[in-house]
C-alpha atoms as a PDB file:
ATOM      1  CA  UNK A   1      74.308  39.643 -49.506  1.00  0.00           C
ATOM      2  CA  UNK A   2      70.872  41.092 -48.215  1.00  0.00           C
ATOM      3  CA  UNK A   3      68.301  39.956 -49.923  1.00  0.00           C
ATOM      4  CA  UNK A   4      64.307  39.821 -49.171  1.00  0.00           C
ATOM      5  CA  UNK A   5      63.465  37.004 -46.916  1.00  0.00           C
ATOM      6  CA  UNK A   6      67.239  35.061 -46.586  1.00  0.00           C
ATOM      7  CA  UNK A   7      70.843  36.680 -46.564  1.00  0.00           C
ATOM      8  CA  UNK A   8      73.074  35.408 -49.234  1.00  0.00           C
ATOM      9  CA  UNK A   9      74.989  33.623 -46.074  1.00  0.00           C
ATOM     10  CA  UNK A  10      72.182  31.375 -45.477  1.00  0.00           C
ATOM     11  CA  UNK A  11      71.265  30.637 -49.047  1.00  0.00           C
ATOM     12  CA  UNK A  12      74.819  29.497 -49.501  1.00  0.00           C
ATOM     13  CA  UNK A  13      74.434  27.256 -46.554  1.00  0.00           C
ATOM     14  CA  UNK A  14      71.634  25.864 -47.850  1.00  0.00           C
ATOM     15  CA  UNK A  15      73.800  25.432 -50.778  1.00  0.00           C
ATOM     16  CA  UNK A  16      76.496  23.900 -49.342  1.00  0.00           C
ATOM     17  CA  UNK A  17      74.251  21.371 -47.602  1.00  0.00           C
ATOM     18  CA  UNK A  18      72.597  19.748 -50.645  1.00  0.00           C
ATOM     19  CA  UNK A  19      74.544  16.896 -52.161  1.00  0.00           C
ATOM     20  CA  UNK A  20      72.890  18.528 -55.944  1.00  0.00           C
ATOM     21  CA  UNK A  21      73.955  21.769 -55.533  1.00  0.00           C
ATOM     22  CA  UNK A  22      76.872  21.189 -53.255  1.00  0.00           C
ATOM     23  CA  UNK A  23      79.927  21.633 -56.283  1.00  0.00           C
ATOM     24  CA  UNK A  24      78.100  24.288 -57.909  1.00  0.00           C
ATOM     25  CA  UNK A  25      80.601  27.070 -58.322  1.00  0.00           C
ATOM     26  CA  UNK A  26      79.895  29.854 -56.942  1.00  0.00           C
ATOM     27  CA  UNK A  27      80.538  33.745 -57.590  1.00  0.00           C
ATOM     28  CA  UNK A  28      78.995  36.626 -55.495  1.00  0.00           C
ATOM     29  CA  UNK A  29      77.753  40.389 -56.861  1.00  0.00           C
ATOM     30  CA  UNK A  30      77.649  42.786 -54.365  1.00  0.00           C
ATOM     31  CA  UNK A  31      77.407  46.055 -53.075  1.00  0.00           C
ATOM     32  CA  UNK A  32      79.600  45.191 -49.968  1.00  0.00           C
ATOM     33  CA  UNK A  33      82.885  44.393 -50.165  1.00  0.00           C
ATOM     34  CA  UNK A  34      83.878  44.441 -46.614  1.00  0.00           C
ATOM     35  CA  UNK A  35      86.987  41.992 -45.592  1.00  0.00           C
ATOM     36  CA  UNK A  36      84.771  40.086 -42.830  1.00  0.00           C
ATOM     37  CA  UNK A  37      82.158  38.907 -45.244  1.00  0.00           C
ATOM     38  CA  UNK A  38      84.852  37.934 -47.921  1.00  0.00           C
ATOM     39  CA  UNK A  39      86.323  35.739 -44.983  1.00  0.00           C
ATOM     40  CA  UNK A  40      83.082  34.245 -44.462  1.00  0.00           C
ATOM     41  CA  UNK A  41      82.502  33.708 -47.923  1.00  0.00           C
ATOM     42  CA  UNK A  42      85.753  31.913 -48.850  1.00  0.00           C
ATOM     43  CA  UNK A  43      84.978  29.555 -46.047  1.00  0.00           C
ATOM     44  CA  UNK A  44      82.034  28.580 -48.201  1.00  0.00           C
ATOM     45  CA  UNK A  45      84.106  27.721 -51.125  1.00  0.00           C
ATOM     46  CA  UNK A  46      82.831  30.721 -52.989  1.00  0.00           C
ATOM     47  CA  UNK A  47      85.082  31.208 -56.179  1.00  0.00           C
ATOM     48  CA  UNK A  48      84.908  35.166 -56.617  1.00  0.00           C
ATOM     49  CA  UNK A  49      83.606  38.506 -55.257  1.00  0.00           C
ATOM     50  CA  UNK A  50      82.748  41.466 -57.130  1.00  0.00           C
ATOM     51  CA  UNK A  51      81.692  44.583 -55.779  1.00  0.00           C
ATOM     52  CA  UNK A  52      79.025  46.406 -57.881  1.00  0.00           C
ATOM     53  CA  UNK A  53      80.455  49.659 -58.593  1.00  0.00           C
ATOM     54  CA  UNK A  54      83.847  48.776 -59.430  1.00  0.00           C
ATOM     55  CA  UNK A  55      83.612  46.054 -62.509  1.00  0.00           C
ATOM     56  CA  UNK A  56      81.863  46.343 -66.238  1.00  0.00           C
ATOM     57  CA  UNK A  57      80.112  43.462 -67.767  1.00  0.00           C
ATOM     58  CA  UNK A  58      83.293  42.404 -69.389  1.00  0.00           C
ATOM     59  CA  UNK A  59      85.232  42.102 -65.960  1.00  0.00           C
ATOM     60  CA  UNK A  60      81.938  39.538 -65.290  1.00  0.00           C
ATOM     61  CA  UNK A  61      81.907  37.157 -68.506  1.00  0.00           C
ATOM     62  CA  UNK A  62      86.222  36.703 -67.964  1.00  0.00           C
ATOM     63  CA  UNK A  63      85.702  36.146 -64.202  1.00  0.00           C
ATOM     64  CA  UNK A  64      82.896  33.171 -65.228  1.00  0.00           C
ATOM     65  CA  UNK A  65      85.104  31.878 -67.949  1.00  0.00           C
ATOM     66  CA  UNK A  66      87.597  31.272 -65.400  1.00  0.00           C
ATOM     67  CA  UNK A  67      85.498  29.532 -63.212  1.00  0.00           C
ATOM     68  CA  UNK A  68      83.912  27.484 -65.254  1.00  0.00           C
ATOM     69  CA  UNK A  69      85.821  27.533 -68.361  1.00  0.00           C
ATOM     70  CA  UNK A  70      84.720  28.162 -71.835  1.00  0.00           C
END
């Protein structure tokens, strides 16, 4: 969620605030996996988490499929 010149918190704000982007789904990659940003996250509508170090590429494609469907 740290990123350059925004966070990933106010880029999904920004998000959520456009009428085009608004019902984009939307699933987060991260090295953090702390419980208080997951809170904060959900509250954004965001569909899924995955922490970095603990998922393969596999784990990534099945998670989007869900989301999104095939």
């Amino acid at each position: 969620m740290i990123m350059p010149k925004k966070t990933g918190f106010e880029v999904l704000d920004e998000v959520r605030k456009d009428s085009r982007l608004a019902r984009i789904p939307v699933m987060i990659i991260s090295n953090s996996g702390q419980p208080l940003e997951l809170e904060k996250a959900k509250k954004y509508g965001v569909k899924d988490w995955l922490v970095k170090t603990e998922f393969d590429p596999r784990e990534v494609v099945s998670k989007i499929k869900a989301i999104i469907g095939e």
